[in-house]
Protein backbone atom coordinates (compact mmCIF):
# COMPACT_ATOMS: atom_id res chain seq x y z
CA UNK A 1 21.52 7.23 42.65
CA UNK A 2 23.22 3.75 42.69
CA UNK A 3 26.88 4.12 42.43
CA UNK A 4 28.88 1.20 40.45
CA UNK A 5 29.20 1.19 36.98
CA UNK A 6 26.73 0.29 34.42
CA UNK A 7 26.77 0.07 30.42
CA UNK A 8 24.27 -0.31 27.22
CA UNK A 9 25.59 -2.45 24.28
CA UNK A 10 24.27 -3.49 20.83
CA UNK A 11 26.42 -5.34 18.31
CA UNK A 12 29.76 -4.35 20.32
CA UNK A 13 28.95 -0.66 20.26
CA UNK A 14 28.36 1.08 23.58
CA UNK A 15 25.67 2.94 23.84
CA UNK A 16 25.95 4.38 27.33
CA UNK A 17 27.90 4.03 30.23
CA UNK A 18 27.85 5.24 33.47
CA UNK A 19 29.37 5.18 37.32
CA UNK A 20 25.89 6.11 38.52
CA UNK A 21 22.52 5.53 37.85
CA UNK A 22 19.11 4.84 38.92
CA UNK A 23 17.34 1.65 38.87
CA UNK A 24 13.31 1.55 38.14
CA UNK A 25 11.19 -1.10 38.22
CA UNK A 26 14.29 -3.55 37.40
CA UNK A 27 15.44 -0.90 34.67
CA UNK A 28 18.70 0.63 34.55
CA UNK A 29 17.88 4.60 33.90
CA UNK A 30 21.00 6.48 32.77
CA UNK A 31 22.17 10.30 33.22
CA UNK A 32 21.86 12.03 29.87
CA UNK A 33 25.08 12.89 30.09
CA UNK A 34 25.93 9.16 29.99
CA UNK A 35 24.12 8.03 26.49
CA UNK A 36 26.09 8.95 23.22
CA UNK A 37 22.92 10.49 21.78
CA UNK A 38 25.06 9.45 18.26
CA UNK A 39 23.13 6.50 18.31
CA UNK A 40 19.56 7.51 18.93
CA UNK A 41 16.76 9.14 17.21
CA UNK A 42 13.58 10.71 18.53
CA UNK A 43 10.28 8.94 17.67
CA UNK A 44 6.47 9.84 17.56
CA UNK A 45 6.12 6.29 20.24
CA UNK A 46 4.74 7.17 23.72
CA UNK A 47 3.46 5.27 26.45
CA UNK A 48 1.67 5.78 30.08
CA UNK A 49 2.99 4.97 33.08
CA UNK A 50 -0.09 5.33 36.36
CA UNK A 51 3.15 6.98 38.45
CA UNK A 52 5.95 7.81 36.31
CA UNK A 53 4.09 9.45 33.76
CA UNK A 54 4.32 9.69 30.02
CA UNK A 55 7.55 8.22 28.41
CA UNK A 56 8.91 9.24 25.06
CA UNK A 57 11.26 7.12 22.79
CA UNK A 58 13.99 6.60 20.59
CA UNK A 59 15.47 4.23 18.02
CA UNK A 60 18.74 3.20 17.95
CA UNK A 61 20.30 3.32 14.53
CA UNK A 62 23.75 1.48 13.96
CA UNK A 63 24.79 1.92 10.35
CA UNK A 64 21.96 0.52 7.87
CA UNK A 65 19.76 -1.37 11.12
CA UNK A 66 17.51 0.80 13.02
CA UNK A 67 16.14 -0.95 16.28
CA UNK A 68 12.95 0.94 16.88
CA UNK A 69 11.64 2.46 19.86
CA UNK A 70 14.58 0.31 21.93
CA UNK A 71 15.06 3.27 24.49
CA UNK A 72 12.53 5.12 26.63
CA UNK A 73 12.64 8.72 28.78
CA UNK A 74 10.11 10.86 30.99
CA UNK A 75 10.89 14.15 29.84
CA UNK A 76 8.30 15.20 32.57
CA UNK A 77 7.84 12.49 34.84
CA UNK A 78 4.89 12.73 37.96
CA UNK A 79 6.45 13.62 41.46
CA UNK A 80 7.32 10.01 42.61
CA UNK A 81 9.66 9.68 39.59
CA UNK A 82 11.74 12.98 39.27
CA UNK A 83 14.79 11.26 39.99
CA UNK A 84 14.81 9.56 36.28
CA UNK A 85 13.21 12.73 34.51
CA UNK A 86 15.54 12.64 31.06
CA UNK A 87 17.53 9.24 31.80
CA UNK A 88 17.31 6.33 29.71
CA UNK A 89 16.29 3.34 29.61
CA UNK A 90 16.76 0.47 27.34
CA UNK A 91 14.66 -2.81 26.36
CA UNK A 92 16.87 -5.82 27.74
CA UNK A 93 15.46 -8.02 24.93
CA UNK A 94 17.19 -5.78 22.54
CA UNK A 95 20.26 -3.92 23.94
CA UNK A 96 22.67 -5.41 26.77
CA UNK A 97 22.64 -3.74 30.01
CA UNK A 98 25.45 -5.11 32.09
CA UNK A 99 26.08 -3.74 36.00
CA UNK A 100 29.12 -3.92 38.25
């Protein structure tokens, strides 16, 4: 766990924030505990990952916009991962992940 603190933003709305976290491949994975789950809505997307396993997503809807499949989870992530199993992860091109 990296300790500092670390936040998700679209259009002036956080979306998470946290005082720890992990950090994946250059991604910023936060606690569950840290994402206002308010925002985001389970979708059918998945993807493959050769080590971390199968990730599941969800869109982030703020008011009439939905930005699909912006965030990504392993629910049951391979051995090597476990640390991030359930945090989140957010597309940089879409939502702003700042770090302290």
């Amino acid at each position: 766990m990296v300790k500092g603190k670390a936040t998700a933003t679209v259009s002036g709305r956080t979306i998470a924030e946290t005082d720890e976290y992990e950090i994946v491949e250059g991604n910023v994975y936060f606690p569950p505990s840290s994402v206002n789950m308010s925002y985001l809505s389970k979708t059918d997307h998945s993807t493959h990952c050769p080590w971390k396993g199968d990730a599941s997503y969800y869109s982030i809807n703020l008011d009439k916009t939905e930005l699909k499949n912006a965030a990504w989870y392993y629910p049951e992530p391979k051995e090597k991962a476990v640390n991030i199993k359930d945090h989140v992860a957010f597309y940089k091109n879409i939502v702003t992940v700042t770090k302290e």
